[in-house]
C-alpha atoms as a PDB file:
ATOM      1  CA  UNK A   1     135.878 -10.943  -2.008  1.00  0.00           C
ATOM      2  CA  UNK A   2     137.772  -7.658  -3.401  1.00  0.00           C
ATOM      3  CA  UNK A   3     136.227  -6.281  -7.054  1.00  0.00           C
ATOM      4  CA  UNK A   4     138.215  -3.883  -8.492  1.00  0.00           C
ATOM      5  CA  UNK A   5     136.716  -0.881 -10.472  1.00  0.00           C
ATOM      6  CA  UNK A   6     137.825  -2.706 -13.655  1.00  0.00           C
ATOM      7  CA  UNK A   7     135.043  -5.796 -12.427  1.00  0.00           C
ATOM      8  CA  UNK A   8     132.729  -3.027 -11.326  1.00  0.00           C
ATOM      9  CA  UNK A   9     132.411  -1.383 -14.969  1.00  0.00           C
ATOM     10  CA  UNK A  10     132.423  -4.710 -16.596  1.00  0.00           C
ATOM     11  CA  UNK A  11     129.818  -5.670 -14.514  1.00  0.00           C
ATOM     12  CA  UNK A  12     127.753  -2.384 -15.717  1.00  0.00           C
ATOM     13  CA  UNK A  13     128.516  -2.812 -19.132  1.00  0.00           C
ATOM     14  CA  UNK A  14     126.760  -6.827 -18.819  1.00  0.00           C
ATOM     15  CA  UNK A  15     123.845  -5.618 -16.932  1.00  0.00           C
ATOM     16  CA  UNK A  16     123.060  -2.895 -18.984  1.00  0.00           C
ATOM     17  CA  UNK A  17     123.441  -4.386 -22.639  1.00  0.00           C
ATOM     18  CA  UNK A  18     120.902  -7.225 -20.788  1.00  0.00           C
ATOM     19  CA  UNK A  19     118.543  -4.606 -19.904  1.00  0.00           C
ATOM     20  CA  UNK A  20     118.785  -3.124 -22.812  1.00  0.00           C
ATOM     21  CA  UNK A  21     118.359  -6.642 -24.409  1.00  0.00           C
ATOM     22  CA  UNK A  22     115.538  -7.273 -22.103  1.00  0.00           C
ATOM     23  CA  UNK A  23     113.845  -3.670 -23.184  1.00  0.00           C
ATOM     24  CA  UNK A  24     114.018  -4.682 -27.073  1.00  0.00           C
ATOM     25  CA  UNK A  25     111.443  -7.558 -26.149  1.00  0.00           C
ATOM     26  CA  UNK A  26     109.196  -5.391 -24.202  1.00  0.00           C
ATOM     27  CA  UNK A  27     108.082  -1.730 -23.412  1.00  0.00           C
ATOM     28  CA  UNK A  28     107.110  -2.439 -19.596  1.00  0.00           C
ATOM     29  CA  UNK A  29     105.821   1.198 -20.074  1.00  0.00           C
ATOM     30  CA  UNK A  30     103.843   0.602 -23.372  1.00  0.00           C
ATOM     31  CA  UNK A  31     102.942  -2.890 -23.310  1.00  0.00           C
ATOM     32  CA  UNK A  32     104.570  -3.287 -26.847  1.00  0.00           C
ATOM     33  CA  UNK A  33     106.909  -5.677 -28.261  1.00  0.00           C
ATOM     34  CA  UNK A  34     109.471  -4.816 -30.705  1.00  0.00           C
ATOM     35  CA  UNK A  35     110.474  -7.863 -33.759  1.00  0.00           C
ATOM     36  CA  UNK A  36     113.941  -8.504 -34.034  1.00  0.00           C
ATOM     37  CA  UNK A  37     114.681  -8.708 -37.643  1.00  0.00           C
ATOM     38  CA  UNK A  38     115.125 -12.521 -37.356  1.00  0.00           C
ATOM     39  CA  UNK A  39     111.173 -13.629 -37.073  1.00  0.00           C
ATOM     40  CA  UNK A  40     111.124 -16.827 -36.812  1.00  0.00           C
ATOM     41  CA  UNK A  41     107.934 -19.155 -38.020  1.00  0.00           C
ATOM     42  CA  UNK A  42     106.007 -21.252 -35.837  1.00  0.00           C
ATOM     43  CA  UNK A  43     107.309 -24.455 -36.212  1.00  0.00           C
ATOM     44  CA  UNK A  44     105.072 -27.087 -37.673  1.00  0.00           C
ATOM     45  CA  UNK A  45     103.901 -30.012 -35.192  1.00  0.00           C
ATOM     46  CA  UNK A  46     101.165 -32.806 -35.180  1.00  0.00           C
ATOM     47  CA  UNK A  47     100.393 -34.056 -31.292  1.00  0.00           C
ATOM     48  CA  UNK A  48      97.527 -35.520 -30.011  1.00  0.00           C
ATOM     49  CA  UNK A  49      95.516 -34.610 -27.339  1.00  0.00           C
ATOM     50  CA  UNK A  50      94.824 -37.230 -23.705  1.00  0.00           C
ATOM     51  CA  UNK A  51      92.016 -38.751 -25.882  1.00  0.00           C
ATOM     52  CA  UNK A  52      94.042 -39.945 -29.226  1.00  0.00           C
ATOM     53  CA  UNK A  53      92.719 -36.934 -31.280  1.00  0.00           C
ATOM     54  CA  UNK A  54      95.678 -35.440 -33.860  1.00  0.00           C
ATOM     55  CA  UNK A  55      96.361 -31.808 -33.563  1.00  0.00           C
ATOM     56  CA  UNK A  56      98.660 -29.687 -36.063  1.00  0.00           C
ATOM     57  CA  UNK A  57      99.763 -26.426 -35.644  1.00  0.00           C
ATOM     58  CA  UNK A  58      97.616 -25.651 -39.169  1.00  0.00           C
ATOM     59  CA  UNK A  59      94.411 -25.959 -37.293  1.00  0.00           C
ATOM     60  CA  UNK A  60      95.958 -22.356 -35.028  1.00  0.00           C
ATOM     61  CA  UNK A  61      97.556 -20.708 -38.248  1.00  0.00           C
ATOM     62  CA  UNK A  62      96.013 -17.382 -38.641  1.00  0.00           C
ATOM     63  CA  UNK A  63      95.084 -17.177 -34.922  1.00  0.00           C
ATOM     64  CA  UNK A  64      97.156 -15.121 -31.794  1.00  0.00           C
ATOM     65  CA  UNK A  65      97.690 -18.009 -29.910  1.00  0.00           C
ATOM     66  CA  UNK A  66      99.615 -18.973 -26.466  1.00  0.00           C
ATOM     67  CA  UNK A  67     101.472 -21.787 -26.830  1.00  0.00           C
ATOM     68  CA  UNK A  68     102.102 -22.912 -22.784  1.00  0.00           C
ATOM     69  CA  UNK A  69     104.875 -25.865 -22.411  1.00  0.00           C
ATOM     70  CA  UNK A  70     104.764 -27.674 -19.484  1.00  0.00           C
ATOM     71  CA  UNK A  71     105.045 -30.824 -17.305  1.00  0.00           C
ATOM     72  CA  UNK A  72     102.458 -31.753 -14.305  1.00  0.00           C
ATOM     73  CA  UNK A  73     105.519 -31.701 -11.629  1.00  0.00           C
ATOM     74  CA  UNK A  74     106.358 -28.433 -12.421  1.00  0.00           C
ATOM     75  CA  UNK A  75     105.904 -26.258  -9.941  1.00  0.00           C
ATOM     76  CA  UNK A  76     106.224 -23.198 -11.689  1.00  0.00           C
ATOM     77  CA  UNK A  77     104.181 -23.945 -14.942  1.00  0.00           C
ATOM     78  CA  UNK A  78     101.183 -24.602 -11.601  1.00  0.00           C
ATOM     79  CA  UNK A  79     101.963 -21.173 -10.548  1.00  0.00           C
ATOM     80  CA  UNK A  80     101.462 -19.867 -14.265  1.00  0.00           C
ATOM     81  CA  UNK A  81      98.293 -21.718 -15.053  1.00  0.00           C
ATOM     82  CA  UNK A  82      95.763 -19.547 -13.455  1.00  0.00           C
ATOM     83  CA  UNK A  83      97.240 -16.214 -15.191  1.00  0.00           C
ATOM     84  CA  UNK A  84      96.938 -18.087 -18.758  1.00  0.00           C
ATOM     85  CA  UNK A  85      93.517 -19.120 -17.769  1.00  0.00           C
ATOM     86  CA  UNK A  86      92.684 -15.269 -17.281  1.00  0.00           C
ATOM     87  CA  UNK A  87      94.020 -14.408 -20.151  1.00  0.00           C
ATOM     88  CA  UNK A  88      91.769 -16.616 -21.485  1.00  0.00           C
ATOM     89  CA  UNK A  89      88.738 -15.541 -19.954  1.00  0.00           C
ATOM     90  CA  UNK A  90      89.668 -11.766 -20.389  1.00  0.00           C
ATOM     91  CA  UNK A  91      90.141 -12.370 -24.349  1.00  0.00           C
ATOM     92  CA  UNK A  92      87.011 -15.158 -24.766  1.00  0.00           C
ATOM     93  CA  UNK A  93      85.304 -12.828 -27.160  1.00  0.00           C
ATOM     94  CA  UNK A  94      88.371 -13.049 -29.501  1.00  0.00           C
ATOM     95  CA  UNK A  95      90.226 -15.493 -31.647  1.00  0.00           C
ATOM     96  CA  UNK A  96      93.014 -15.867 -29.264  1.00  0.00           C
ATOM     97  CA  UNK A  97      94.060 -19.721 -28.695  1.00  0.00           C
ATOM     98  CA  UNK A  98      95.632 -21.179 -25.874  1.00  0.00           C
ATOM     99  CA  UNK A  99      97.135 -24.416 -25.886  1.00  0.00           C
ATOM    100  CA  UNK A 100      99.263 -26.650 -23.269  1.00  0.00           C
ATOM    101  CA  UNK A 101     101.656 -29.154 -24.645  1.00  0.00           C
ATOM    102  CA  UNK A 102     102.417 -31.269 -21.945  1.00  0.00           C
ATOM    103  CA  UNK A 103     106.403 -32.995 -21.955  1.00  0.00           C
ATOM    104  CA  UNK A 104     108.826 -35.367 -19.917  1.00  0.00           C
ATOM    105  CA  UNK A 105     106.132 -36.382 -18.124  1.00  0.00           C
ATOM    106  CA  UNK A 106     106.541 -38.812 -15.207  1.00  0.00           C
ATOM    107  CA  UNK A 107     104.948 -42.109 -16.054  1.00  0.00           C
ATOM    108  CA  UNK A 108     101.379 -42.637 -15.093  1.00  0.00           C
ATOM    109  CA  UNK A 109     100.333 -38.611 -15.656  1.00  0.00           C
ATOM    110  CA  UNK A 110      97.431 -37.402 -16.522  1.00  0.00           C
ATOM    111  CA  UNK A 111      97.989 -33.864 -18.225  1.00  0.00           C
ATOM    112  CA  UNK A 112      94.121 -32.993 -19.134  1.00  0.00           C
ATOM    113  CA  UNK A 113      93.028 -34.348 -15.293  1.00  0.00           C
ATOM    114  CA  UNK A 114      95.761 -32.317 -13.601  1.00  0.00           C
ATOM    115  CA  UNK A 115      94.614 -28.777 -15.416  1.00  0.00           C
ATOM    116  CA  UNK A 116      91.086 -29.667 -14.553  1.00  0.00           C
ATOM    117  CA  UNK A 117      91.743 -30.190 -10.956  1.00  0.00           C
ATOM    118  CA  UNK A 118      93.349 -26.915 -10.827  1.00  0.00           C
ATOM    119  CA  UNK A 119      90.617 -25.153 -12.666  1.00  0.00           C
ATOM    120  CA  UNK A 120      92.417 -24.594 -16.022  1.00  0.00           C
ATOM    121  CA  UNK A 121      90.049 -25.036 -19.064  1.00  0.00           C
ATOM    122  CA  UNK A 122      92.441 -24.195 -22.281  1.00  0.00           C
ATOM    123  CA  UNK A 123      92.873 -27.665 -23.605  1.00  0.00           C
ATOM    124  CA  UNK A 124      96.688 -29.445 -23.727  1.00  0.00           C
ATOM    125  CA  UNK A 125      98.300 -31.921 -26.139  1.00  0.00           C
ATOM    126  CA  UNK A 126     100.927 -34.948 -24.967  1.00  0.00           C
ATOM    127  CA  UNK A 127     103.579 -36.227 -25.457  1.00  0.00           C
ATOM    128  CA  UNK A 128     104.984 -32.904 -26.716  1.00  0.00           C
ATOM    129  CA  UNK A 129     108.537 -33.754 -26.513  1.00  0.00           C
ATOM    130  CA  UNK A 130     109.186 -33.447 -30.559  1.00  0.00           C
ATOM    131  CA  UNK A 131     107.296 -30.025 -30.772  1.00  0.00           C
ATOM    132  CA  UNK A 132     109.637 -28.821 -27.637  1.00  0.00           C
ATOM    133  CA  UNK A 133     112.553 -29.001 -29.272  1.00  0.00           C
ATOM    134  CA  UNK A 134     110.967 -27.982 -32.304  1.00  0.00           C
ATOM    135  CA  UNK A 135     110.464 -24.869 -30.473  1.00  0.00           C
ATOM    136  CA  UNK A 136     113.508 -24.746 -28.640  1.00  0.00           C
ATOM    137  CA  UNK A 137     112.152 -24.985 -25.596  1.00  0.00           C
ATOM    138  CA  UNK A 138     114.424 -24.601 -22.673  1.00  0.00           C
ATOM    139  CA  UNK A 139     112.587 -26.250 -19.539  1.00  0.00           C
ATOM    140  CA  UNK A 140     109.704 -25.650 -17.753  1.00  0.00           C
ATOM    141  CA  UNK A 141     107.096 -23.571 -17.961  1.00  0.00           C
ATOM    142  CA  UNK A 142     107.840 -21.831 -21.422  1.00  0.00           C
ATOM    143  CA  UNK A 143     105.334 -19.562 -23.040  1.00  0.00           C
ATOM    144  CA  UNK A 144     105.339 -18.921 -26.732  1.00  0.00           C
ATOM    145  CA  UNK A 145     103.235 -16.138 -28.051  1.00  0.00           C
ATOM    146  CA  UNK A 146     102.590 -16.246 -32.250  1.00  0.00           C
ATOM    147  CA  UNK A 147     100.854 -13.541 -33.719  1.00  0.00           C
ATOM    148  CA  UNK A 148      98.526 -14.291 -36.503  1.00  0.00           C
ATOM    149  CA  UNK A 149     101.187 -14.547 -39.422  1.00  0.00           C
ATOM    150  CA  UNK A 150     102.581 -17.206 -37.518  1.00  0.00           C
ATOM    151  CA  UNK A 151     105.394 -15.269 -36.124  1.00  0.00           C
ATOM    152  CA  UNK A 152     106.851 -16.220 -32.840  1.00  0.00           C
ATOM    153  CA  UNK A 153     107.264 -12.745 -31.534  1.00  0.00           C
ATOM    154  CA  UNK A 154     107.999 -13.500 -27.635  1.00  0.00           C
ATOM    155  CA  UNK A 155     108.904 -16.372 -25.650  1.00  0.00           C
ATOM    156  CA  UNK A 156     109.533 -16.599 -22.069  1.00  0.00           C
ATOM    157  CA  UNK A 157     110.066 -18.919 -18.958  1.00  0.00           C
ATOM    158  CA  UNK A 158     108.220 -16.263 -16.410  1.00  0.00           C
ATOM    159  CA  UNK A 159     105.895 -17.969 -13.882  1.00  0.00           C
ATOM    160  CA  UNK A 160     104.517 -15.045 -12.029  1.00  0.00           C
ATOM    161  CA  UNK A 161     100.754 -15.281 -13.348  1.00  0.00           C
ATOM    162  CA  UNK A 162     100.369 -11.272 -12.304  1.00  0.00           C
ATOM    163  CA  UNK A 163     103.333 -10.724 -14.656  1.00  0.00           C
ATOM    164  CA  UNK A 164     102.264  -7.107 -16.776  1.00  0.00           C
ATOM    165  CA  UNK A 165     104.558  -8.771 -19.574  1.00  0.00           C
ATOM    166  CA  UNK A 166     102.026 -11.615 -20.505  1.00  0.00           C
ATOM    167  CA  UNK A 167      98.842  -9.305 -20.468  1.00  0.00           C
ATOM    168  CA  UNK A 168     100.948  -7.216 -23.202  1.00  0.00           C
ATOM    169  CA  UNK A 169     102.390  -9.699 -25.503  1.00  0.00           C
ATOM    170  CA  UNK A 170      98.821 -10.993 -25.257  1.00  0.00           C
ATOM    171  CA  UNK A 171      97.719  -7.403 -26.571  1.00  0.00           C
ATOM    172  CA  UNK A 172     100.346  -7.497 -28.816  1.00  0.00           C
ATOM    173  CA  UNK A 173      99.641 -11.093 -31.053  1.00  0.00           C
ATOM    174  CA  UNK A 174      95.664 -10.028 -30.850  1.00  0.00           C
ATOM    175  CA  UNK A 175      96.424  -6.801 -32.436  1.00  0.00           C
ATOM    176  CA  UNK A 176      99.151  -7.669 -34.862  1.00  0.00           C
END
């Protein structure tokens, strides 16, 4: 296939303005974040957890907190899991909250059994379907990260649990 230096500059134009786009979300260099000046609220939600208990986002207001959607057949949000659960660990002295909402589930899964087999301890709702596309939630894993106005200030499908990104935006909602 033959590009043309026409395709070739157009091509440099898209994959800068996304880098640039990309950059405006996070300082790989800083660990910062930058707001865009649409902040968007934390939607509301009420889910319950594997044992019937309601949960609503009120109970988090005021707290960072690490909203994690996933599904138990997702590979990725398995690959993810042990780099939230350091985050965890790391920040245990703090306020941060992290909390799995589990969605399109396969019938017959057990969301709180599958985290504990892998050695995940932040606790998940169910049935999280609603709250998903409250969030807009794309697929599988997505990671929302709220600061402690309630502020969505990153969201992101990465699964690499070594990612830098997560360890700042992390930073980020506990300081902000």
């Amino acid at each position: 296939m033959k590009f043309g230096i026409k395709a070739f500059s157009l091509m440099a134009v898209v994959f800068t303005l996304l880098g640039l786009i990309a950059f405006a979300f996070i300082s790989p260099g800083s660990n910062s974040l930058a707001f865009s000046e649409d902040v968007k609220l934390a939607p509301d939600f009420a889910l319950a957890d594997p044992q019937g208990k309601l949960h609503q986002w009120s109970e988090y207001k005021g707290k960072p907190t690490i909203i994690h959607f996933w599904a138990t057949w997702c590979p990725y949000c398995k690959k993810l899991q042990p780099g939230l659960e350091k985050l965890r660990v790391d920040h245990s002295d703090t306020d941060l909250q992290i909390l799995g909402i589990s969605f399109n589930e396969d019938v017959g899964a057990d969301p709180a059994q599958t985290l504990t087999e892998r050695g995940i301890n932040f606790p998940t709702l169910v049935q999280g379907e609603s709250a998903a596309k409250a969030y807009g939630v794309p697929g599988t894993p997505t990671t929302v990260f709220i600061n402690r106005h309630g502020e969505i200030v990153w969201v992101t499908n990465v699964s690499d649990p070594n990612n830098q990104k997560l360890k700042g935006a992390t930073e980020f909602i506990l300081s902000h």
